[in-house]
Every structure is written in structure tokens, then in C-alpha cells.
PDB file of N, CA and C in Angstrom:
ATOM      1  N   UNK A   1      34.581   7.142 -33.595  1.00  0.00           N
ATOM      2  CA  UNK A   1      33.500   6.378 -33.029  1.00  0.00           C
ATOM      3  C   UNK A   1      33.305   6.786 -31.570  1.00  0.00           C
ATOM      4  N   UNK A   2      31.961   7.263 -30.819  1.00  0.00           N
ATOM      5  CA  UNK A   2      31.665   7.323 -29.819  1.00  0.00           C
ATOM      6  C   UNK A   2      31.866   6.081 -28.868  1.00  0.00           C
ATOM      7  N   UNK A   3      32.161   6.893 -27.765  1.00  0.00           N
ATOM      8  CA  UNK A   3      32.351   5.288 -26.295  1.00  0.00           C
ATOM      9  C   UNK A   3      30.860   5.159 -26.145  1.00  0.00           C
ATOM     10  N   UNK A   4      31.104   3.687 -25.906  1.00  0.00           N
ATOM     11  CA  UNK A   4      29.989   3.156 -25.873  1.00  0.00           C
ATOM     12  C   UNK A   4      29.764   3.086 -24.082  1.00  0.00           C
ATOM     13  N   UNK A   5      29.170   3.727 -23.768  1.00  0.00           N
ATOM     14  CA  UNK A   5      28.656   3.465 -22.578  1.00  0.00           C
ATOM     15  C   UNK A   5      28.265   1.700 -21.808  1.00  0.00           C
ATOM     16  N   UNK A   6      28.687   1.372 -20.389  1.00  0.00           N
ATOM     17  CA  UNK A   6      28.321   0.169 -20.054  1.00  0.00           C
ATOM     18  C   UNK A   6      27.051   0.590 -19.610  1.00  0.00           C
ATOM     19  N   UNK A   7      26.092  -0.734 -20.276  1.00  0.00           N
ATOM     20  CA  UNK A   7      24.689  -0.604 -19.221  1.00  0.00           C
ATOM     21  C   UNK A   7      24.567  -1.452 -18.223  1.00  0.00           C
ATOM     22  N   UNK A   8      25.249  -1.807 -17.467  1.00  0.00           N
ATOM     23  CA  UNK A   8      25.338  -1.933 -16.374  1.00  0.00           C
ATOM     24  C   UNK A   8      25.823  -0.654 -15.039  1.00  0.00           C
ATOM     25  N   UNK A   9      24.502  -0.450 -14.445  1.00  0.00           N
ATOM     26  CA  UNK A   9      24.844   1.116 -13.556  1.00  0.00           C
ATOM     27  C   UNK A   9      24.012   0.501 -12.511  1.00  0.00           C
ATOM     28  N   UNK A  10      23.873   1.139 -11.349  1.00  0.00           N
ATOM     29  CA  UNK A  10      23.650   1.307 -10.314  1.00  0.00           C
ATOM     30  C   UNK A  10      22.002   0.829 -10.260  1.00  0.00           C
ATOM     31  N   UNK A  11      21.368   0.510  -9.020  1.00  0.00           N
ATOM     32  CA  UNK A  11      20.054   0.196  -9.358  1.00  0.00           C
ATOM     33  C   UNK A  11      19.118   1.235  -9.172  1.00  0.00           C
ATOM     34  N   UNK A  12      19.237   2.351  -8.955  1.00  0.00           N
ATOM     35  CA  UNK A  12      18.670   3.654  -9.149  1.00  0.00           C
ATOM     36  C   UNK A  12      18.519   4.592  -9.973  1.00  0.00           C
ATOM     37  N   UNK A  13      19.005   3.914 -10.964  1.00  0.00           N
ATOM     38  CA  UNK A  13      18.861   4.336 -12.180  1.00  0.00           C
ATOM     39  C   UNK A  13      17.910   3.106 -12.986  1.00  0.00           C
ATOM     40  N   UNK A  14      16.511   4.123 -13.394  1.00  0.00           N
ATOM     41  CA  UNK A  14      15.702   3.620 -13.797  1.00  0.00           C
ATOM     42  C   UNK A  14      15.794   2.948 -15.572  1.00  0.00           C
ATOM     43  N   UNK A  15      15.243   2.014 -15.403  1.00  0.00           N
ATOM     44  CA  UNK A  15      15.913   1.246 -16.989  1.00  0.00           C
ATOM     45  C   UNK A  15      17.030   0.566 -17.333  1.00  0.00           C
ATOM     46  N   UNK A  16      17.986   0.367 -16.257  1.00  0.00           N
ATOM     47  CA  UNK A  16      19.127  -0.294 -16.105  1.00  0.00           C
ATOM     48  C   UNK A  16      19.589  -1.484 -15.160  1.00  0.00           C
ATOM     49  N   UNK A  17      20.068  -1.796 -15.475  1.00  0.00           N
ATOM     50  CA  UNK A  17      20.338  -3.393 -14.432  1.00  0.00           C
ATOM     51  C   UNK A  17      21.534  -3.719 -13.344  1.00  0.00           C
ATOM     52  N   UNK A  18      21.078  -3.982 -12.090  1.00  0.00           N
ATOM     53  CA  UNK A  18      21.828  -3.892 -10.874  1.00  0.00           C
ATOM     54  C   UNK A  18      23.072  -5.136 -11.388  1.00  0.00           C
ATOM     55  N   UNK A  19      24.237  -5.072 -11.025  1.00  0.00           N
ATOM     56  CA  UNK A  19      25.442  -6.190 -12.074  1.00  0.00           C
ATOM     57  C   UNK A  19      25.014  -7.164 -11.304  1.00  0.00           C
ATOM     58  N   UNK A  20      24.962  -7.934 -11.926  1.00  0.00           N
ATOM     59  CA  UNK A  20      24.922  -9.734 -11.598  1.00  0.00           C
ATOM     60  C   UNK A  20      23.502  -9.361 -12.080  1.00  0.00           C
ATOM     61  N   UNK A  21      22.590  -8.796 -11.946  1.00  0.00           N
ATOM     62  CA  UNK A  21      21.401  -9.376 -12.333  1.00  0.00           C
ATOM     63  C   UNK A  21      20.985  -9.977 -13.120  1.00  0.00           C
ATOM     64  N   UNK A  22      19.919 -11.242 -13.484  1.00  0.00           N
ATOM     65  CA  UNK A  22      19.894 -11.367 -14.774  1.00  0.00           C
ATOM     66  C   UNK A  22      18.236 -10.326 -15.271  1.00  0.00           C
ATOM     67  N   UNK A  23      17.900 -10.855 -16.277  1.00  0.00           N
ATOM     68  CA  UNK A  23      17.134 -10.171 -17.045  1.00  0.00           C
ATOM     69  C   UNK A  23      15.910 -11.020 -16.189  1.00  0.00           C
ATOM     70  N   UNK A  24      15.330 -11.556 -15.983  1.00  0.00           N
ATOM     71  CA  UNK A  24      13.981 -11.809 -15.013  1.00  0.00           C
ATOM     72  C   UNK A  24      13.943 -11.470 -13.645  1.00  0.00           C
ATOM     73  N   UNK A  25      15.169 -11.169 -13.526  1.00  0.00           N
ATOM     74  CA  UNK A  25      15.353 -10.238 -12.003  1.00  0.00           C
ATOM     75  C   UNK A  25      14.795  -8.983 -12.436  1.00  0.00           C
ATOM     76  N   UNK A  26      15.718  -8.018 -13.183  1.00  0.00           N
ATOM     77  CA  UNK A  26      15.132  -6.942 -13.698  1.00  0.00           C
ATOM     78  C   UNK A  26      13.769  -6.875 -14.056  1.00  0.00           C
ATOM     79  N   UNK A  27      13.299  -7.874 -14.658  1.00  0.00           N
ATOM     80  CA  UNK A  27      11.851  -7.883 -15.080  1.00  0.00           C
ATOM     81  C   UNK A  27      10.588  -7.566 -13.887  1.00  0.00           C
ATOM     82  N   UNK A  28      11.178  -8.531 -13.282  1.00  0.00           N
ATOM     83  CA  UNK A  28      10.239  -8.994 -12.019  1.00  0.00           C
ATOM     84  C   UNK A  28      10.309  -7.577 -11.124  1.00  0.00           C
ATOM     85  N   UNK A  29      11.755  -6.910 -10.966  1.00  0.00           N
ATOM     86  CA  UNK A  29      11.935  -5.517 -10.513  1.00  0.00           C
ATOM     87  C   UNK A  29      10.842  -4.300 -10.671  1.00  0.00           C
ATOM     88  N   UNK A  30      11.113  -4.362 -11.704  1.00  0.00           N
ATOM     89  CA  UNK A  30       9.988  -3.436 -13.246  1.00  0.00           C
ATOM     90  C   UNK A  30       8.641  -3.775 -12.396  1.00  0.00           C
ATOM     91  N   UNK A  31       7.834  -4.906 -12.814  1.00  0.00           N
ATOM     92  CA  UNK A  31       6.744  -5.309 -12.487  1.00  0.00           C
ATOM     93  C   UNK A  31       6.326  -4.925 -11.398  1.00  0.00           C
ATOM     94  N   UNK A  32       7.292  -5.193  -9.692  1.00  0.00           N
ATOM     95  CA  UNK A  32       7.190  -4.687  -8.750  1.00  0.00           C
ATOM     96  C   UNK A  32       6.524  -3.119  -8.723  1.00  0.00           C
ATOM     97  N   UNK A  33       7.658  -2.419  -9.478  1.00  0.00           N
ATOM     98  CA  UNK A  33       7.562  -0.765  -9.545  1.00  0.00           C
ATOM     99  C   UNK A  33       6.125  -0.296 -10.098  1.00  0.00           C
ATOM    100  N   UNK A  34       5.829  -1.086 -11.252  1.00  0.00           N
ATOM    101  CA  UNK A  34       4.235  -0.767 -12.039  1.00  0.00           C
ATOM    102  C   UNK A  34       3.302  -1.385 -11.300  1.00  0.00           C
ATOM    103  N   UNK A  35       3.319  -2.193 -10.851  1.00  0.00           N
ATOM    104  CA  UNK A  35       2.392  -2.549  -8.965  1.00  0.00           C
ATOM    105  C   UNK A  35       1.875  -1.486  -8.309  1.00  0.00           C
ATOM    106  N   UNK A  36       3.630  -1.040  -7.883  1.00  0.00           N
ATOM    107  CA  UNK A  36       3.581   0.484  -6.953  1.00  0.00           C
ATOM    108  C   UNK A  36       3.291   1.519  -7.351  1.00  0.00           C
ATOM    109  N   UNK A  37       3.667   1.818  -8.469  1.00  0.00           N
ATOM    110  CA  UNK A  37       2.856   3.159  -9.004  1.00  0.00           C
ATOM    111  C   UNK A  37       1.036   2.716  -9.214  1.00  0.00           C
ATOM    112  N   UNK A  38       0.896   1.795  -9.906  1.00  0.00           N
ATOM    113  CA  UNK A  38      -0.471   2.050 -10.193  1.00  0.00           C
ATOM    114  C   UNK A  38      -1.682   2.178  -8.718  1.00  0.00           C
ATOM    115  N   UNK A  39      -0.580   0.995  -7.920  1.00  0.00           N
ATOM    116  CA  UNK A  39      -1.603   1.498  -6.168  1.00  0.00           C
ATOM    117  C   UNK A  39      -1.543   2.763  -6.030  1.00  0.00           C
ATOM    118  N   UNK A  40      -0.468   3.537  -6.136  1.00  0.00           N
ATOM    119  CA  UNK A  40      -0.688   4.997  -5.823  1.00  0.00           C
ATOM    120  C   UNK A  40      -1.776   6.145  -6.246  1.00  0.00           C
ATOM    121  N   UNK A  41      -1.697   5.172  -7.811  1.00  0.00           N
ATOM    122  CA  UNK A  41      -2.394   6.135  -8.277  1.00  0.00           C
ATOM    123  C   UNK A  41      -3.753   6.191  -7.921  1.00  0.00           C
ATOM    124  N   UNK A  42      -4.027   4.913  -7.290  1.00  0.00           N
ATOM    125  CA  UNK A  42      -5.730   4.349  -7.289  1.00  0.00           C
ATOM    126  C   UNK A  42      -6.070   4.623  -5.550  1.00  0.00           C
ATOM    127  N   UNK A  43      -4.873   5.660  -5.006  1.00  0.00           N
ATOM    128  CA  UNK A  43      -5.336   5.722  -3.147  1.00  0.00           C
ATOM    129  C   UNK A  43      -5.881   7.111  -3.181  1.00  0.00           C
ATOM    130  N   UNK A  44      -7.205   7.650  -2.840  1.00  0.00           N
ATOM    131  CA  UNK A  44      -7.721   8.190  -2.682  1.00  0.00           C
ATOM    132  C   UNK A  44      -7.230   9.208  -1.666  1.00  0.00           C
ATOM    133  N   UNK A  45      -7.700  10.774  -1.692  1.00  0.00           N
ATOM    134  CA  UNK A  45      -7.295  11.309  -0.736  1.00  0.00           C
ATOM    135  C   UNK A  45      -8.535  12.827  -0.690  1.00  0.00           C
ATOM    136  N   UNK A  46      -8.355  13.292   0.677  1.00  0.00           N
ATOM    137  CA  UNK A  46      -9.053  14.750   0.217  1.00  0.00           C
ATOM    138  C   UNK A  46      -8.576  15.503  -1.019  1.00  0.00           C
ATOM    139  N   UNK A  47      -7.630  15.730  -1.155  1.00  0.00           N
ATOM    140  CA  UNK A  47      -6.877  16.135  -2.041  1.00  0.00           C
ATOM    141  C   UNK A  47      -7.979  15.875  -3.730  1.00  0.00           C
ATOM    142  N   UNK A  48      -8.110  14.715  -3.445  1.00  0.00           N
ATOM    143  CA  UNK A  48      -8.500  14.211  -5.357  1.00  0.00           C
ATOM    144  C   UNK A  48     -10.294  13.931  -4.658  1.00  0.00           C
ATOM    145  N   UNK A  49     -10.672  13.907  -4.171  1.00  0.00           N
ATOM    146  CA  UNK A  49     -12.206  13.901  -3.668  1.00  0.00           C
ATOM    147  C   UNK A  49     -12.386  15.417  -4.144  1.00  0.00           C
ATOM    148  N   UNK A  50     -11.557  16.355  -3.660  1.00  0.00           N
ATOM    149  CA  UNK A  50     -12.331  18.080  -3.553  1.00  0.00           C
ATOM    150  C   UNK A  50     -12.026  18.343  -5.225  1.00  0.00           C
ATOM    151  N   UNK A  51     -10.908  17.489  -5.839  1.00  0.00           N
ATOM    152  CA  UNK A  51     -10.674  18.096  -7.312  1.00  0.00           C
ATOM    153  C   UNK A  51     -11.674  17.347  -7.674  1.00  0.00           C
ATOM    154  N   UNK A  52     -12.304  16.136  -7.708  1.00  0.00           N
ATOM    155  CA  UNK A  52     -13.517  15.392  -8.277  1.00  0.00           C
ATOM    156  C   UNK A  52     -14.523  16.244  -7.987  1.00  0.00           C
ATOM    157  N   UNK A  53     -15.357  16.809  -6.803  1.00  0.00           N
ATOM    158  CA  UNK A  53     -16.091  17.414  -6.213  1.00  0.00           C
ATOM    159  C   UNK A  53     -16.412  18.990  -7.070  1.00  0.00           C
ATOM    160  N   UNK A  54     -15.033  19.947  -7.379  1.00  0.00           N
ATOM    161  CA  UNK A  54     -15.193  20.590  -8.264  1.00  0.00           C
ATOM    162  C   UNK A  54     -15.207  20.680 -10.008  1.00  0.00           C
ATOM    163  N   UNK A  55     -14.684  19.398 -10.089  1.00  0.00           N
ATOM    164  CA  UNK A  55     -15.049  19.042 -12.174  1.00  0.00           C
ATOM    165  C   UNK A  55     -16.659  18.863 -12.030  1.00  0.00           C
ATOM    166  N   UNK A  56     -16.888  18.523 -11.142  1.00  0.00           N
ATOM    167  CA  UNK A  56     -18.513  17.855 -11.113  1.00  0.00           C
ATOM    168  C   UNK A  56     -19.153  18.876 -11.243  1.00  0.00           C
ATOM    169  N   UNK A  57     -18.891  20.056 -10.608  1.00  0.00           N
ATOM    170  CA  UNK A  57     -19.411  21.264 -10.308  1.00  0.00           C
ATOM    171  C   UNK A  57     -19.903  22.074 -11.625  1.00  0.00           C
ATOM    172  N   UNK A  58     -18.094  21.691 -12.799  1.00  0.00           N
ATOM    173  CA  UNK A  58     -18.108  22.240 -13.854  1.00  0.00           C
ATOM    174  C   UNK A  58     -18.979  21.133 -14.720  1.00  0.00           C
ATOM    175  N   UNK A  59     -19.744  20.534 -14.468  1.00  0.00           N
ATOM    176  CA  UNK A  59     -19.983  19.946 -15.915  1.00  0.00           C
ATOM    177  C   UNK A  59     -19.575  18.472 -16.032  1.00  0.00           C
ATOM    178  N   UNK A  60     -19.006  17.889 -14.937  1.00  0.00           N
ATOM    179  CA  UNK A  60     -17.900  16.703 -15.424  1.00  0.00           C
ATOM    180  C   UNK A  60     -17.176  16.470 -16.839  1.00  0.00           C
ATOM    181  N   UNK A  61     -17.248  15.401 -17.395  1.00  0.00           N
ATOM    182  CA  UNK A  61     -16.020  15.045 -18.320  1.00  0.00           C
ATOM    183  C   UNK A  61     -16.626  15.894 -19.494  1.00  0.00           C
ATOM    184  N   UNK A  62     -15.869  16.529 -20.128  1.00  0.00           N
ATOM    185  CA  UNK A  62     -16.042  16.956 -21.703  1.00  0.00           C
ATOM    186  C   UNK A  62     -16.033  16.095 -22.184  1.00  0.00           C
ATOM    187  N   UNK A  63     -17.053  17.319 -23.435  1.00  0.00           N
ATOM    188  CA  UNK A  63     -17.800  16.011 -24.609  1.00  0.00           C
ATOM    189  C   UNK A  63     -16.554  15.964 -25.427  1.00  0.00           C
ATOM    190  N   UNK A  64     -16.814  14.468 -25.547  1.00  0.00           N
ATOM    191  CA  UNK A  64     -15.825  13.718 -26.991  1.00  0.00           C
ATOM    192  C   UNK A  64     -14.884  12.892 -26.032  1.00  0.00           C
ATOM    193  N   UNK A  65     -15.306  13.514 -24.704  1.00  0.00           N
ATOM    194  CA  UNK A  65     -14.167  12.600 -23.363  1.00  0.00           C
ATOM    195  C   UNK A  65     -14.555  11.117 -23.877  1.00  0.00           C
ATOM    196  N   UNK A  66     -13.771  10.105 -22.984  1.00  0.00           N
ATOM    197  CA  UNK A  66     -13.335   8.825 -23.624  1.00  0.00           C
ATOM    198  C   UNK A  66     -14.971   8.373 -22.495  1.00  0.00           C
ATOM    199  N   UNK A  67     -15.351   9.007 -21.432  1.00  0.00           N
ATOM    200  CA  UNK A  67     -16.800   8.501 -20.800  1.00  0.00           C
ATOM    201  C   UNK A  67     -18.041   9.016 -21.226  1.00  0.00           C
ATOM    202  N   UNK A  68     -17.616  10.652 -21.866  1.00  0.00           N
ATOM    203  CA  UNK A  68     -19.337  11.183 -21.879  1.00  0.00           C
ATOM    204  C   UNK A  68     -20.089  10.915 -22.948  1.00  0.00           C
ATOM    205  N   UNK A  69     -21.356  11.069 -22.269  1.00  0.00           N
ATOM    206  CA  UNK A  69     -22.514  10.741 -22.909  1.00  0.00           C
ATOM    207  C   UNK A  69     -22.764  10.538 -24.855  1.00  0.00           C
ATOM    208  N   UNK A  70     -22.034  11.488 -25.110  1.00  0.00           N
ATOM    209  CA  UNK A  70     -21.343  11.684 -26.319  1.00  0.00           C
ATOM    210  C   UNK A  70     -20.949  10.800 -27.240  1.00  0.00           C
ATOM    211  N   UNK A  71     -20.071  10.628 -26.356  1.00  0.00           N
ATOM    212  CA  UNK A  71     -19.157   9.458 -26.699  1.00  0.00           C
ATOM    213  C   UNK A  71     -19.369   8.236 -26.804  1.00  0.00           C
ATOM    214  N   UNK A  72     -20.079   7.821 -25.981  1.00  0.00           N
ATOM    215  CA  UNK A  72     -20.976   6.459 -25.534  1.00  0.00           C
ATOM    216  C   UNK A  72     -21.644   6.532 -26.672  1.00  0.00           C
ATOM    217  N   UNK A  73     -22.825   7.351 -26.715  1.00  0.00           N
ATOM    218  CA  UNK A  73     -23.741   7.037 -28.187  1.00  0.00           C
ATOM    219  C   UNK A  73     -22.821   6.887 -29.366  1.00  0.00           C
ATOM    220  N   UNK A  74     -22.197   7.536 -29.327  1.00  0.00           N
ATOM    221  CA  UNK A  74     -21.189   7.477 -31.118  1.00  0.00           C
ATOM    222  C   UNK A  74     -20.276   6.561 -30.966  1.00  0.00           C
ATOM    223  N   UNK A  75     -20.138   5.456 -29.854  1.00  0.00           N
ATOM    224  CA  UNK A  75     -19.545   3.952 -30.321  1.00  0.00           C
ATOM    225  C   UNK A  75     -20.769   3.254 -30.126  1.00  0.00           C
ATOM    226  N   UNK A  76     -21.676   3.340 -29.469  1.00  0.00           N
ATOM    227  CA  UNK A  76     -23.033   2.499 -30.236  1.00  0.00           C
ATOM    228  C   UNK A  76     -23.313   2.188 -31.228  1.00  0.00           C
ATOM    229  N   UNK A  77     -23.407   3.247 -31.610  1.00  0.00           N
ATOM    230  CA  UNK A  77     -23.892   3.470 -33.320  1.00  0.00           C
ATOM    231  C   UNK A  77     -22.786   3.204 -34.301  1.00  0.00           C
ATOM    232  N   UNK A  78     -21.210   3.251 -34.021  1.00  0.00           N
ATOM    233  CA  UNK A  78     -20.609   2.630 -34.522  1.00  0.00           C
ATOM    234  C   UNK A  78     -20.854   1.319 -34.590  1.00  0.00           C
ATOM    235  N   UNK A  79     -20.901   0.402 -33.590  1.00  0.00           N
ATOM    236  CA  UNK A  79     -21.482  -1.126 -32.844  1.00  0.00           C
ATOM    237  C   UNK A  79     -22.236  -1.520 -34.042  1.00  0.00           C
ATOM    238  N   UNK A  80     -23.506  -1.040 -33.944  1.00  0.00           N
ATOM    239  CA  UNK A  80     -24.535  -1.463 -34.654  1.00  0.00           C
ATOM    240  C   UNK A  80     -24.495  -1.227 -36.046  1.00  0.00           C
ATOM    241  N   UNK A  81     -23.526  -0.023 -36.539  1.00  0.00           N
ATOM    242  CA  UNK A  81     -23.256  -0.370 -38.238  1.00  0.00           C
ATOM    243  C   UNK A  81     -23.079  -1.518 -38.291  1.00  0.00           C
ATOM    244  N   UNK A  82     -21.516  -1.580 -37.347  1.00  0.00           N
ATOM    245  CA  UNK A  82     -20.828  -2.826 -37.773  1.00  0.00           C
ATOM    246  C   UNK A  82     -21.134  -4.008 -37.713  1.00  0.00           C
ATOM    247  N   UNK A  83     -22.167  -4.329 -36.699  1.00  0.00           N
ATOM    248  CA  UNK A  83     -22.942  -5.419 -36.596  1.00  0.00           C
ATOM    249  C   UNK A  83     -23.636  -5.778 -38.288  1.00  0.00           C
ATOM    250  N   UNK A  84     -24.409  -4.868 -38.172  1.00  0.00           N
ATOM    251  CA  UNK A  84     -25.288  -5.009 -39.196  1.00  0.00           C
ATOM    252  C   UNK A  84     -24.034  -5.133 -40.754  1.00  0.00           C
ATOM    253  N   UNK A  85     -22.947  -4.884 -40.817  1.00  0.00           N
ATOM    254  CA  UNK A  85     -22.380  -4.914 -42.190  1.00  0.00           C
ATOM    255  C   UNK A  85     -21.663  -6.166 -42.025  1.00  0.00           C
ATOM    256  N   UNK A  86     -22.003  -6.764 -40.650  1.00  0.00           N
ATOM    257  CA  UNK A  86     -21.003  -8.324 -40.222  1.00  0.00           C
ATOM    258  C   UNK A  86     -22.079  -9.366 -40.550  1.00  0.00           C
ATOM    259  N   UNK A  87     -23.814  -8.873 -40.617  1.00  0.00           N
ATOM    260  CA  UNK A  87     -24.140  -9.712 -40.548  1.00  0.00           C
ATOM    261  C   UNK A  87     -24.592  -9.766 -42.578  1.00  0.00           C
ATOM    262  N   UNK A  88     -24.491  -8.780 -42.727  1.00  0.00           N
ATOM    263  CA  UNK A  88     -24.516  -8.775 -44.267  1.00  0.00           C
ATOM    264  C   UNK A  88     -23.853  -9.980 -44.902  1.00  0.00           C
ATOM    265  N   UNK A  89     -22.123  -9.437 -44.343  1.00  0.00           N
ATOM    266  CA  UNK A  89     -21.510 -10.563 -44.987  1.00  0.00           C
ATOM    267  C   UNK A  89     -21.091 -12.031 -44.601  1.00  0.00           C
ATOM    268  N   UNK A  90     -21.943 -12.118 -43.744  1.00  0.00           N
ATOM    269  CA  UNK A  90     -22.373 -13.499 -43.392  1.00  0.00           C
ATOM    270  C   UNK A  90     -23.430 -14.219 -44.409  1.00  0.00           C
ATOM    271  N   UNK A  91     -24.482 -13.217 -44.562  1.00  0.00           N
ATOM    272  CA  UNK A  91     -25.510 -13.922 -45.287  1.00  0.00           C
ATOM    273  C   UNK A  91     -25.505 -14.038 -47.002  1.00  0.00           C
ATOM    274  N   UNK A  92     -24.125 -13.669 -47.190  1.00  0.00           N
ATOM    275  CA  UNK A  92     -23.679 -13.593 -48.615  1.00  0.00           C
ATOM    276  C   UNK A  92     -22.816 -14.692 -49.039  1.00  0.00           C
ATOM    277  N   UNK A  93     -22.272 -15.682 -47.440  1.00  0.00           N
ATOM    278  CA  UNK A  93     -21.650 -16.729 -47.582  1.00  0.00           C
ATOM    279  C   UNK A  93     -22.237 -18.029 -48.129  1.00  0.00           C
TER     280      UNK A  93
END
């Protein structure tokens, strides 16, 4: 039988719990961290302006992307099947 490793380690190690902690400490930890990453991701810089500046250049988002134009119409038209086959079986009640 393999040793079982303690999970209790150090707090720099991501996914693991500082000792004594309890589990809503850790939680609340976590939460902190996905706070901090997602601000990061959302701070603007020259850096991501000049890479925006050149996709634009190319064309912006490819088709079938989760924004283009494309895409948009072909969940419309999904929409409105489904509407229309929701309201079918409504009027069959």
C-alpha cells in the first residue's frame, strides 16, 4: 500500500490548507485569489489595446466565434424554432 500523503502543507501550495485552518477559511482564501485573478485579467494595458487594435485589423472574431455575426443569427433562429415548438405544445394542452 502506498503512503498516504498529509494534506495539510504549507499555504503556498495551491489547493491545500494552511494547519489549523478550517475549511471556510480556505474557502474564503480561494475566493479572495479568484477576485484577484479575475481583476487582473479585466486591467487594461497598451500591451492588450495594440493586440485588440491588430485582431481588428484582421477581421475581428472568427466566424462560429462565441460573438460573431454568425453566430448571433444561428442562436436566433435557434430561439425562434424553439419558441415556436414551446408554443405548439402549449396549445395542445
Amino acid at each position: 500500500m502506498a503512503d498516504q500523503k498529509n494534506p495539510v502543507q504549507d499555504s503556498d501550495t495551491p489547493g491545500t490548507l494552511k494547519e489549523g485552518s478550517t475549511l471556510s477559511e480556505a474557502k474564503a482564501e480561494a475566493e479572495e485569489r479568484r477576485e484577484a485573478a479575475r481583476r487582473l485579467g479585466q486591467a487594461r494595458s497598451e500591451r492588450k489595446a495594440a493586440a485588440v487594435r491588430e485582431n481588428g485589423k484582421k477581421g475581428g472574431r472568427p466566424p462560429g466565434s462565441r460573438n460573431s455575426a454568425e453566430t448571433k443569427a444561428r442562436m436566433q433562429q435557434a430561439q425562434l424554432k424553439r419558441r415556436a415548438r414551446e408554443q405548439g405544445n402549449n396549445k395542445e394542452s
